[in-house]
N, C-alpha and C. Protein backbone atom coordinates (compact mmCIF):
# COMPACT_ATOMS: atom_id res chain seq x y z
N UNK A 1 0.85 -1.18 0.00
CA UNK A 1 0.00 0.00 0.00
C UNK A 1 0.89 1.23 0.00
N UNK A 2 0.64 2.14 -0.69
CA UNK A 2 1.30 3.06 -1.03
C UNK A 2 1.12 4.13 0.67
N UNK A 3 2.50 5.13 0.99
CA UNK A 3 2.35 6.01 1.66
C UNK A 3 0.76 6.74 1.78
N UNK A 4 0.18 7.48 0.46
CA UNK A 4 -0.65 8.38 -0.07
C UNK A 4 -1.97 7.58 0.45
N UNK A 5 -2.33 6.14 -0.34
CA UNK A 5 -3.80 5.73 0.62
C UNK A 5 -3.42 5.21 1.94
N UNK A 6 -2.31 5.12 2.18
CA UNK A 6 -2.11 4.67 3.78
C UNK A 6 -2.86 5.42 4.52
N UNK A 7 -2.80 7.28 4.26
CA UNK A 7 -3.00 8.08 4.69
C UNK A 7 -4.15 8.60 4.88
N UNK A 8 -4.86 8.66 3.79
CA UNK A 8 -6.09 8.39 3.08
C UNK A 8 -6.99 7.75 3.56
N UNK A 9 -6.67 6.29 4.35
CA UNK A 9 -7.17 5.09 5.05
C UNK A 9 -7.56 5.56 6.83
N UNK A 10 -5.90 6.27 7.03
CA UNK A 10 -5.99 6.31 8.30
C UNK A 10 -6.87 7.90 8.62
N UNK A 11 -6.70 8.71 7.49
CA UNK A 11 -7.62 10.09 7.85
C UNK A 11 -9.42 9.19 7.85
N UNK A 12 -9.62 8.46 6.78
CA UNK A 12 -10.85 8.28 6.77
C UNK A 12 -10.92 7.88 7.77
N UNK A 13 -10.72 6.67 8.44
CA UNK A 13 -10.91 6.11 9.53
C UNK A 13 -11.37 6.53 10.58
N UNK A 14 -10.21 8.00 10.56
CA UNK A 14 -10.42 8.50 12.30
C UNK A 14 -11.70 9.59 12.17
N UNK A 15 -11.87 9.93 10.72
CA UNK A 15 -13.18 11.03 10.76
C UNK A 15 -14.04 10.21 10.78
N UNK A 16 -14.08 8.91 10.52
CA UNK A 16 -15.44 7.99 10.82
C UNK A 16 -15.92 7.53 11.81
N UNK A 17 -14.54 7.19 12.83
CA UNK A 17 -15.00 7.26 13.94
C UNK A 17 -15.69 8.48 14.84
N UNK A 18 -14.87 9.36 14.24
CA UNK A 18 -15.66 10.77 14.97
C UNK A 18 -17.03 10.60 15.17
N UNK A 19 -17.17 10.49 13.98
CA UNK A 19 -18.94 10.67 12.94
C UNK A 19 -19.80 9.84 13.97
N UNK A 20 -18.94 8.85 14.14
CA UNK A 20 -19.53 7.70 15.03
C UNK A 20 -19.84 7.56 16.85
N UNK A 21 -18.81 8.79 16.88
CA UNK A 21 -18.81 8.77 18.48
C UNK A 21 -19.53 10.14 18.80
N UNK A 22 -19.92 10.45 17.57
CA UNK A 22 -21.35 11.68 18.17
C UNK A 22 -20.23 12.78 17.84
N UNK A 23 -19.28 12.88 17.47
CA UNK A 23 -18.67 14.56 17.27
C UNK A 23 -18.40 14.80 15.55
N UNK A 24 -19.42 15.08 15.12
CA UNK A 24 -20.29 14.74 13.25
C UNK A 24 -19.47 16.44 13.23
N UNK A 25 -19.24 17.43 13.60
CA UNK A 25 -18.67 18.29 13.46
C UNK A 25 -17.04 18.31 13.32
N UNK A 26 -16.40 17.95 13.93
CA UNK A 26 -14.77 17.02 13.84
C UNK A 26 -15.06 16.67 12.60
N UNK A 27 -15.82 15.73 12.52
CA UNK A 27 -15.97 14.37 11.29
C UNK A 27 -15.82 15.26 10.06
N UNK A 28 -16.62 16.40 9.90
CA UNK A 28 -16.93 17.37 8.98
C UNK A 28 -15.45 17.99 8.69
N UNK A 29 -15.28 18.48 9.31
CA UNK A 29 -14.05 19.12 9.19
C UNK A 29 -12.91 18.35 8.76
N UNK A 30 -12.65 17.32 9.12
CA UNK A 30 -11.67 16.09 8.25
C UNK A 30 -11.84 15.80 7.00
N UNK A 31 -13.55 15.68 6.79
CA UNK A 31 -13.72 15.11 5.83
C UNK A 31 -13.84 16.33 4.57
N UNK A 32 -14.09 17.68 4.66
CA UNK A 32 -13.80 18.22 3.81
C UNK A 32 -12.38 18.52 3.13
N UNK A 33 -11.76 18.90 4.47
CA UNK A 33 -9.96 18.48 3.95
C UNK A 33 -10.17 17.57 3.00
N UNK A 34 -9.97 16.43 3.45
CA UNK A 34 -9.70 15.14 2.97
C UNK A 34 -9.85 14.97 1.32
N UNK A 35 -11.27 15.79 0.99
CA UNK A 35 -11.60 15.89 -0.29
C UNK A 35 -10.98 16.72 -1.25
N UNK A 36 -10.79 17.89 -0.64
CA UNK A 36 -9.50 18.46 -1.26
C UNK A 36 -8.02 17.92 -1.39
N UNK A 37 -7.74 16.76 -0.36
CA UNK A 37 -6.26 16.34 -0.56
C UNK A 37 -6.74 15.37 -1.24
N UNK A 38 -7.59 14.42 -1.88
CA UNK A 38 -7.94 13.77 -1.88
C UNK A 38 -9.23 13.75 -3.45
N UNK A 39 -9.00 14.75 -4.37
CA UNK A 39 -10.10 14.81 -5.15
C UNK A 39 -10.34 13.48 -6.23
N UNK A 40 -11.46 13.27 -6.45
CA UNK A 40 -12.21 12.26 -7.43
C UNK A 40 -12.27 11.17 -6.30
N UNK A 41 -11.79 10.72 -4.94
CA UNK A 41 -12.00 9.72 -4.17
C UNK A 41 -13.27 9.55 -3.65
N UNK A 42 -14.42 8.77 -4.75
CA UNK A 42 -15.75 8.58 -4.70
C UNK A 42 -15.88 8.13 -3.06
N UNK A 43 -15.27 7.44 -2.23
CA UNK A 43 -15.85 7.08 -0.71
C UNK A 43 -15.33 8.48 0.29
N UNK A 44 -14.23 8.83 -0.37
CA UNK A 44 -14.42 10.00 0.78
C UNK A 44 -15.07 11.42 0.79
N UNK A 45 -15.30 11.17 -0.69
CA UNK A 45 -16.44 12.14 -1.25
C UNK A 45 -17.73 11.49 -0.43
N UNK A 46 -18.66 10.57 -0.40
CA UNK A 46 -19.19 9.81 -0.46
C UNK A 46 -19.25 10.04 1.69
N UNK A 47 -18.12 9.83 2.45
CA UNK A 47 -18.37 10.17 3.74
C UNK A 47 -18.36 11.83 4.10
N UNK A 48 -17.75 12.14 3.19
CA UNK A 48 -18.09 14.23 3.35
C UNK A 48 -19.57 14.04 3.53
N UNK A 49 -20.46 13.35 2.38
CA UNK A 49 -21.76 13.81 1.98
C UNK A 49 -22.55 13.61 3.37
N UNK A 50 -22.26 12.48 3.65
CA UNK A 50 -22.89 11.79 4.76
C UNK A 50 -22.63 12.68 6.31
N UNK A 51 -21.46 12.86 6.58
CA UNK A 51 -20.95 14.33 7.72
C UNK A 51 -21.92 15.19 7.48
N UNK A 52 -21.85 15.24 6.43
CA UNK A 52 -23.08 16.60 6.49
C UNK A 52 -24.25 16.78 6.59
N UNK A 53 -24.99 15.60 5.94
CA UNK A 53 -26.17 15.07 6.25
C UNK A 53 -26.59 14.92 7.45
N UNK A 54 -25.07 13.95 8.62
CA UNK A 54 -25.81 14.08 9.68
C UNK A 54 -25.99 15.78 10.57
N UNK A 55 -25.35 16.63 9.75
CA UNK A 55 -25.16 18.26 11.22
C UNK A 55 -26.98 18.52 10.44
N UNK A 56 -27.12 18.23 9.53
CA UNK A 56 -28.69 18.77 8.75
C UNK A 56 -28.00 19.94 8.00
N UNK A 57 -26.99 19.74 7.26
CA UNK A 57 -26.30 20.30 5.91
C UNK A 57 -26.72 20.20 4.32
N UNK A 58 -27.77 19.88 4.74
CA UNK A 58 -28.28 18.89 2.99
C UNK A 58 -28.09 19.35 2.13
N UNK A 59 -27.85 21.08 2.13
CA UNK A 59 -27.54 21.37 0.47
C UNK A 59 -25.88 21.52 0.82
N UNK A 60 -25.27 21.42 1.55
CA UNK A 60 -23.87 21.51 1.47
C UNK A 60 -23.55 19.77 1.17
N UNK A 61 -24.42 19.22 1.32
CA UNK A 61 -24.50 17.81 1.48
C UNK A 61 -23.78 17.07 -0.21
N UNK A 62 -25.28 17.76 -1.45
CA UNK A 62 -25.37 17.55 -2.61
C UNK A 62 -24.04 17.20 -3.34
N UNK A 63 -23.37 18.05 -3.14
CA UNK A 63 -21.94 18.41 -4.40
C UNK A 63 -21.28 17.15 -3.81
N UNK A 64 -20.92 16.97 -2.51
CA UNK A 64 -20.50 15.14 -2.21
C UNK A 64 -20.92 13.93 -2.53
N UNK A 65 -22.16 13.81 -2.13
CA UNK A 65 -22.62 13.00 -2.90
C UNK A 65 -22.60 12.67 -4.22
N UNK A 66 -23.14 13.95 -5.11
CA UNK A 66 -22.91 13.94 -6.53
C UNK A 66 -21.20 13.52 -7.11
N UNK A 67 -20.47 14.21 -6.31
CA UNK A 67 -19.05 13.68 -6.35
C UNK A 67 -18.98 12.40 -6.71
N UNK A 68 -19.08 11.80 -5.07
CA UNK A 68 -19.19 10.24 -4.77
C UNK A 68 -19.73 9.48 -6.19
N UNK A 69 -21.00 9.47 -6.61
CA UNK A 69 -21.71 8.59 -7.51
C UNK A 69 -20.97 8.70 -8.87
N UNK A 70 -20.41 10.10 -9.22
CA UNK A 70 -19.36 10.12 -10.26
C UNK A 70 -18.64 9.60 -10.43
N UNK A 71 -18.13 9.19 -8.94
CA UNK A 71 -16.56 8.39 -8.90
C UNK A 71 -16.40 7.26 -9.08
N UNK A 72 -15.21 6.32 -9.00
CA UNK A 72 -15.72 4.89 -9.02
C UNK A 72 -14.99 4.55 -7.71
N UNK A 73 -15.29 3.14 -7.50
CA UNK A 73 -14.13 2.72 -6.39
C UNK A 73 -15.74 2.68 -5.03
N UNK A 74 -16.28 3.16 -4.95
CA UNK A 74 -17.59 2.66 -3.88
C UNK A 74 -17.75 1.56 -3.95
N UNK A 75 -18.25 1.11 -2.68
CA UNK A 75 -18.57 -0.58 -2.66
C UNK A 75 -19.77 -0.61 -2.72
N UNK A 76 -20.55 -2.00 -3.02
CA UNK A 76 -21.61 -1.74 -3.66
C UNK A 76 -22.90 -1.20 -2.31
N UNK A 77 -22.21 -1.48 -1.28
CA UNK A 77 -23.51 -0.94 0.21
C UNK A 77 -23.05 0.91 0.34
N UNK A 78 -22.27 1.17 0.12
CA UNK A 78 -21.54 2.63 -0.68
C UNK A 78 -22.48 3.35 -1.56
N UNK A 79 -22.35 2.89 -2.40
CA UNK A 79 -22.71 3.38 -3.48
C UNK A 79 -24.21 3.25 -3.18
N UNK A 80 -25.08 2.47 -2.99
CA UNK A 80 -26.43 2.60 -2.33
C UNK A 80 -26.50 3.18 -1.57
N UNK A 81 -26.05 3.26 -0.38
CA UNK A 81 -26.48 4.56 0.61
C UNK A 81 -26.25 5.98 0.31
N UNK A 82 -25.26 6.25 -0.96
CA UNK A 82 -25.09 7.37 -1.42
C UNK A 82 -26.35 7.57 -2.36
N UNK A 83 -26.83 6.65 -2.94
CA UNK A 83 -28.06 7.15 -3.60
C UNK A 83 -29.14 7.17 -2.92
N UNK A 84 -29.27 6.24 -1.88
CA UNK A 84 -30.39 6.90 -0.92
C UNK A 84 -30.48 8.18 -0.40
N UNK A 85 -29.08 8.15 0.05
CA UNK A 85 -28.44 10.15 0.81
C UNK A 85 -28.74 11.22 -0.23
N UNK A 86 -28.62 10.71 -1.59
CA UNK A 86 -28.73 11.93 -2.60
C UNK A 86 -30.02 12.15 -2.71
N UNK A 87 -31.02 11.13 -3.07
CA UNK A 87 -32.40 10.84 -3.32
C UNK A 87 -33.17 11.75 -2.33
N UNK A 88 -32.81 11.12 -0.85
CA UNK A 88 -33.72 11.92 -0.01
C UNK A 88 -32.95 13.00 -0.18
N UNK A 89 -32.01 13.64 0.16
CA UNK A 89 -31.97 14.63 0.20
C UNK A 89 -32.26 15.50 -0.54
N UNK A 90 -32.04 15.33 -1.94
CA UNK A 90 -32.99 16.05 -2.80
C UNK A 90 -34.40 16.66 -2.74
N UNK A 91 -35.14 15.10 -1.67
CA UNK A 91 -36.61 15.37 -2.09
C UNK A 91 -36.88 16.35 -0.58
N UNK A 92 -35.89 16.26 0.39
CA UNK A 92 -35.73 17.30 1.75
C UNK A 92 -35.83 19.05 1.14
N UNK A 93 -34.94 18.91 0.08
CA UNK A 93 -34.86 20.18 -0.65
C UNK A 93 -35.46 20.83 -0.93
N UNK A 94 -36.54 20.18 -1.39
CA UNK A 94 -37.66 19.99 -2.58
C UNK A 94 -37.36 19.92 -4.00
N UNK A 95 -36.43 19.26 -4.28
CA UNK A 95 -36.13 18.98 -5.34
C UNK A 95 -36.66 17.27 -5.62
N UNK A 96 -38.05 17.77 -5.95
CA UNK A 96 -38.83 16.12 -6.11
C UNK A 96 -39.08 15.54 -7.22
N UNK A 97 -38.69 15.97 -8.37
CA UNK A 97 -38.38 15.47 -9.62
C UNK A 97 -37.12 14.78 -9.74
N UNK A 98 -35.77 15.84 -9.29
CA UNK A 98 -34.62 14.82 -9.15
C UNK A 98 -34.47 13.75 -8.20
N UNK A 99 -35.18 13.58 -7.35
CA UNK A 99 -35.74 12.84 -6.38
C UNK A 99 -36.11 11.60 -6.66
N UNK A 100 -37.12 11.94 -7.20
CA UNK A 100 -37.75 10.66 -8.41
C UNK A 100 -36.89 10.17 -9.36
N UNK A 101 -36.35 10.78 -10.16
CA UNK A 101 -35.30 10.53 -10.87
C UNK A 101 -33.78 9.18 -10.34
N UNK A 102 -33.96 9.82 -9.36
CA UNK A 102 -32.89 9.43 -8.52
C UNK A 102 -32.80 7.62 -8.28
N UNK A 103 -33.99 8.25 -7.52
CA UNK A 103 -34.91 6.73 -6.65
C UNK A 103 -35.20 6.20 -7.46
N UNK A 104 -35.91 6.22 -8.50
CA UNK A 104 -36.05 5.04 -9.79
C UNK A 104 -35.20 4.62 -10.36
N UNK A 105 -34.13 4.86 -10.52
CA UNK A 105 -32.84 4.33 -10.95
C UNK A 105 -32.56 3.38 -10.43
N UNK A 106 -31.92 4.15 -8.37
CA UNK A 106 -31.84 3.16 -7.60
C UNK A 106 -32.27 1.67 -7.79
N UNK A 107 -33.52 2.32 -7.35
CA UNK A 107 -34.46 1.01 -7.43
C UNK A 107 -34.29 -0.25 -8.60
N UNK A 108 -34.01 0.69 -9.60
CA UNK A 108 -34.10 -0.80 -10.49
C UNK A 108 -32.70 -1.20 -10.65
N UNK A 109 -31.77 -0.62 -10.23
CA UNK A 109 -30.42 -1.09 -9.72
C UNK A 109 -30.05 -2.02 -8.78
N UNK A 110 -31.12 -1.74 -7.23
CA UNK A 110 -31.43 -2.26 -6.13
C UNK A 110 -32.81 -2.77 -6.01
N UNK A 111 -33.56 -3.40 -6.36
CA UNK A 111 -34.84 -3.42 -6.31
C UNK A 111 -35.11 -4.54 -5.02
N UNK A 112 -34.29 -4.75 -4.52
CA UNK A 112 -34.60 -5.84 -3.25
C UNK A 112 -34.35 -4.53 -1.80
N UNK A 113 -34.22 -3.45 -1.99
CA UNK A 113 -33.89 -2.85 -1.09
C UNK A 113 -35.25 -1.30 -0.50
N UNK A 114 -35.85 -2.22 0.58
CA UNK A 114 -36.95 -1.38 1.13
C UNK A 114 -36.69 -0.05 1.60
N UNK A 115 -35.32 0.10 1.56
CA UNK A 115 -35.83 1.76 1.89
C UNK A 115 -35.70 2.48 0.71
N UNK A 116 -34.71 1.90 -0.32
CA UNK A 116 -34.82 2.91 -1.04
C UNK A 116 -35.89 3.18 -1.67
N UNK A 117 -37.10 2.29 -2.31
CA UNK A 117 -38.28 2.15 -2.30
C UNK A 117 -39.18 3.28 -1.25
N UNK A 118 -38.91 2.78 -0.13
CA UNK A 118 -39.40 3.99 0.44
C UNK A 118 -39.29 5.66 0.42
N UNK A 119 -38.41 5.42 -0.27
CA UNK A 119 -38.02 7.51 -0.03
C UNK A 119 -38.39 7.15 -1.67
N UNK A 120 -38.83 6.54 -2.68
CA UNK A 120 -38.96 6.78 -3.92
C UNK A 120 -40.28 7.17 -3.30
N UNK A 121 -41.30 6.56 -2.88
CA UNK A 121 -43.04 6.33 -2.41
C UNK A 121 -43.23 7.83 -1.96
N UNK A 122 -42.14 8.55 -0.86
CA UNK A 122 -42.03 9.55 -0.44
C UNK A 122 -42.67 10.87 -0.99
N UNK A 123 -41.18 10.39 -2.18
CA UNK A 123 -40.98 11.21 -3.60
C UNK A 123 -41.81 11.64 -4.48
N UNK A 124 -42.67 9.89 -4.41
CA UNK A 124 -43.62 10.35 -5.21
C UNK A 124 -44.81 10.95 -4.93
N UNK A 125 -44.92 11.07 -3.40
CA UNK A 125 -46.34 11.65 -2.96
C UNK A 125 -46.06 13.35 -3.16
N UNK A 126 -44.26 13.57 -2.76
CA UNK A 126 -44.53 14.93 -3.09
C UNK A 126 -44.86 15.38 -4.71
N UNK A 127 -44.49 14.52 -5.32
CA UNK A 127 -45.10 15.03 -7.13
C UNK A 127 -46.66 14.65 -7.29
N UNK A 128 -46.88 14.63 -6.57
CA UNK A 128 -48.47 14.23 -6.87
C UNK A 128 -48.65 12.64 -7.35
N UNK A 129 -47.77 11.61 -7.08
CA UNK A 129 -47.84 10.97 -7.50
C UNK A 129 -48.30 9.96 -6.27
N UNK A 130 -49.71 9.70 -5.76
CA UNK A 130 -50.00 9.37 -4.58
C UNK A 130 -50.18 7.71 -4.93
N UNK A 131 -50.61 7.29 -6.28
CA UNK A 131 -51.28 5.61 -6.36
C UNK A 131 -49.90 5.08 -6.74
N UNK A 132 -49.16 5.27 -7.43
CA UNK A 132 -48.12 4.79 -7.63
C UNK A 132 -47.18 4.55 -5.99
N UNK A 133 -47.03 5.32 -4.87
CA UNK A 133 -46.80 6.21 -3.85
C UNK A 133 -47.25 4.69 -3.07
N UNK A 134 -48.42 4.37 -3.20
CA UNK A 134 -49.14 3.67 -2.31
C UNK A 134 -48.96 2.07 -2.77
N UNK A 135 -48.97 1.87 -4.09
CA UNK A 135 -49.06 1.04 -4.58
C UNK A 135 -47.31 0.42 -4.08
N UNK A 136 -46.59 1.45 -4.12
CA UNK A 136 -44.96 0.42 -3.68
C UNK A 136 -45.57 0.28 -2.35
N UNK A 137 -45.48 1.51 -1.50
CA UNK A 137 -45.43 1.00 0.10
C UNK A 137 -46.27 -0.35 0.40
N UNK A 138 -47.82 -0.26 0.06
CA UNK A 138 -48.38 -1.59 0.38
C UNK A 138 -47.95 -2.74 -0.23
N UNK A 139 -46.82 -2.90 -1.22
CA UNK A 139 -46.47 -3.68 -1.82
C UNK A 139 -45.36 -4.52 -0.92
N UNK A 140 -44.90 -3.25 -0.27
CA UNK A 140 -43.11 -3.11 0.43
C UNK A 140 -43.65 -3.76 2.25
N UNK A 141 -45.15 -3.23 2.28
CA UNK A 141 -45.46 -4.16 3.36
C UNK A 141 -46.03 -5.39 3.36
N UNK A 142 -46.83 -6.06 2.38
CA UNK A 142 -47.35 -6.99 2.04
C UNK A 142 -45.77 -8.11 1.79
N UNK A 143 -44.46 -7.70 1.29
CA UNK A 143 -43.56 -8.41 1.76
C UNK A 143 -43.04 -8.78 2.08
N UNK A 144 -42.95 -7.55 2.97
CA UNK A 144 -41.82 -7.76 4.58
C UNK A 144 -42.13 -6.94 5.62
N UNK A 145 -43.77 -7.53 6.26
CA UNK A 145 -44.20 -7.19 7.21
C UNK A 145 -44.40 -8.40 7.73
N UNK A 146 -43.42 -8.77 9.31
CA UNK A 146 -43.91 -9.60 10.04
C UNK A 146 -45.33 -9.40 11.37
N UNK A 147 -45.74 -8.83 11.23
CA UNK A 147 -47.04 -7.88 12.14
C UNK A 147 -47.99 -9.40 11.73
N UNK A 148 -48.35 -10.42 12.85
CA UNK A 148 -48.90 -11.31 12.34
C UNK A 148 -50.40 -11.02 11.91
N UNK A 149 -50.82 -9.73 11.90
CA UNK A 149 -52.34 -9.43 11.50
C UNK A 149 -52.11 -8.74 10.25
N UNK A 150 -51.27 -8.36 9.95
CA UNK A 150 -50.79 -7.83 8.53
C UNK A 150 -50.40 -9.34 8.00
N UNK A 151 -49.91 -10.12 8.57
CA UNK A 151 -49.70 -11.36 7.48
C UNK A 151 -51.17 -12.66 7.06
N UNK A 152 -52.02 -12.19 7.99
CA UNK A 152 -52.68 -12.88 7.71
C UNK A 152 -53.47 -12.29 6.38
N UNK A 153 -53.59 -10.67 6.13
CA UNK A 153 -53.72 -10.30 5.01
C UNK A 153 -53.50 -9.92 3.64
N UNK A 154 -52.11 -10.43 3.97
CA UNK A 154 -50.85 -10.29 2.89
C UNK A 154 -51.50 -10.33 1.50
N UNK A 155 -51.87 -11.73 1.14
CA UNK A 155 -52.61 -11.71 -0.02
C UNK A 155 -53.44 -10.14 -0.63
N UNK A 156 -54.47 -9.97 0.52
CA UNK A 156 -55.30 -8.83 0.02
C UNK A 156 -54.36 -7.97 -0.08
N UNK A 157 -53.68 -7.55 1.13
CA UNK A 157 -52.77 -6.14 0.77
C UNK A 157 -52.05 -6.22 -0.40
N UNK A 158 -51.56 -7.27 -0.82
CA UNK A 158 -50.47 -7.16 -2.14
C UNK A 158 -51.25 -7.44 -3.39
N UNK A 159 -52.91 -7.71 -3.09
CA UNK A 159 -54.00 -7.43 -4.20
C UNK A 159 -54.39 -6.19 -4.65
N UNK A 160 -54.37 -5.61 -3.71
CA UNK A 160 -54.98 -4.16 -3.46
C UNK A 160 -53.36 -3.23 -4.14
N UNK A 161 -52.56 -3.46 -3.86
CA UNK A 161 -51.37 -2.80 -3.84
C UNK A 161 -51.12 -2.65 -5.25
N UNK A 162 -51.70 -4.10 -6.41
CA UNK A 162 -52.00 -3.64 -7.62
C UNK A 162 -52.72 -2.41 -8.17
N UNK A 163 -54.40 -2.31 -7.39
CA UNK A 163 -55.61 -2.26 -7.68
C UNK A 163 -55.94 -1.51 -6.77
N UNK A 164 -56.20 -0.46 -5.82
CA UNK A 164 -56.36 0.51 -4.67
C UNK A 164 -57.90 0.61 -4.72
N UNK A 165 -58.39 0.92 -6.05
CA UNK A 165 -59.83 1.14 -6.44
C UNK A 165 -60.78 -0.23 -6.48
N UNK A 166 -60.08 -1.28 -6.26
CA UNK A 166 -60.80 -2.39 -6.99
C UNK A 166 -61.75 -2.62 -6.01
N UNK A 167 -62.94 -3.11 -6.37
CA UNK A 167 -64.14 -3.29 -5.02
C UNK A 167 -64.27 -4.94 -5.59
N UNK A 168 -64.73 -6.09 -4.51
CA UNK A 168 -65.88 -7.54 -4.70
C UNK A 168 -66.81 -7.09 -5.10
């Protein structure tokens, strides 16, 4: 391993732990350095975004993230949580078109993965997009809801989750 990601390794590290031990302000401050010593490095782009996300930075948030997903070198639980982080945060913004945009991608990138699904459903209620909106979530519970009174209705809910309007 070269001197340069040795360094790289051990800065990320210790701003992650920061992030981790509740001092997300430290974390911040490393991690913007870092990106400057450090440019096109999609994960530490990728933990800037996230530092910031957690102080409630969301539009200082964007340009990292967007970084990150540009870059390569994310692992693949990386690179998903960066599109979840971008997604919602977008739709926090109100930016609910890129939002949507975002999350549908995801999704059919990730399509086994319930949250990102969820902040798409979000997304789509803020565009007016409420049956589509409803139609994932009851879909997203009808498959992985253990609530044994929700499972005994599974069938209907993931009938309905087609069909919202449909009457017997």
């Amino acid at each position: 391993m070269s001197e340069k990601a040795q360094g790289r390794d051990e800065l990320l590290a210790a701003a992650v732990g920061l992030r981790q031990r509740g001092d997300a302000e430290a974390a911040r401050e490393r991690l913007v350095a870092a990106v400057e010593r450090f440019p096109g490095d999609a994960e530490v782009a990728y933990q800037a975004a996230w530092a910031h996300d957690v102080l409630g930075l969301e539009a200082e948030a964007v340009p990292y993230y967007e970084q990150a997903l540009r870059g390569t070198g994310l692992s693949e639980d990386d690179r998903r949580g960066a599109l979840l982080g971008l997604g919602s945060t977008y739709r926090v913004l109100g930016r609910y078109d890129e939002a949507v945009r975002l999350l549908r991608a995801a999704v059919m990138d990730f399509p086994g993965d319930g949250a990102l699904r969820t902040f798409l459903a979000m997304a789509l209620y803020n565009t007016g997009g409420h049956r589509e909106a409803m139609r994932i979530l009851l879909t997203l519970l009808a498959d992985s809801s253990s609530d044994p009174d929700i499972a005994r209705y599974r069938r209907a809910v993931a009938s309905y989750a087609e069909d919202l309007d449909a009457t017997v």
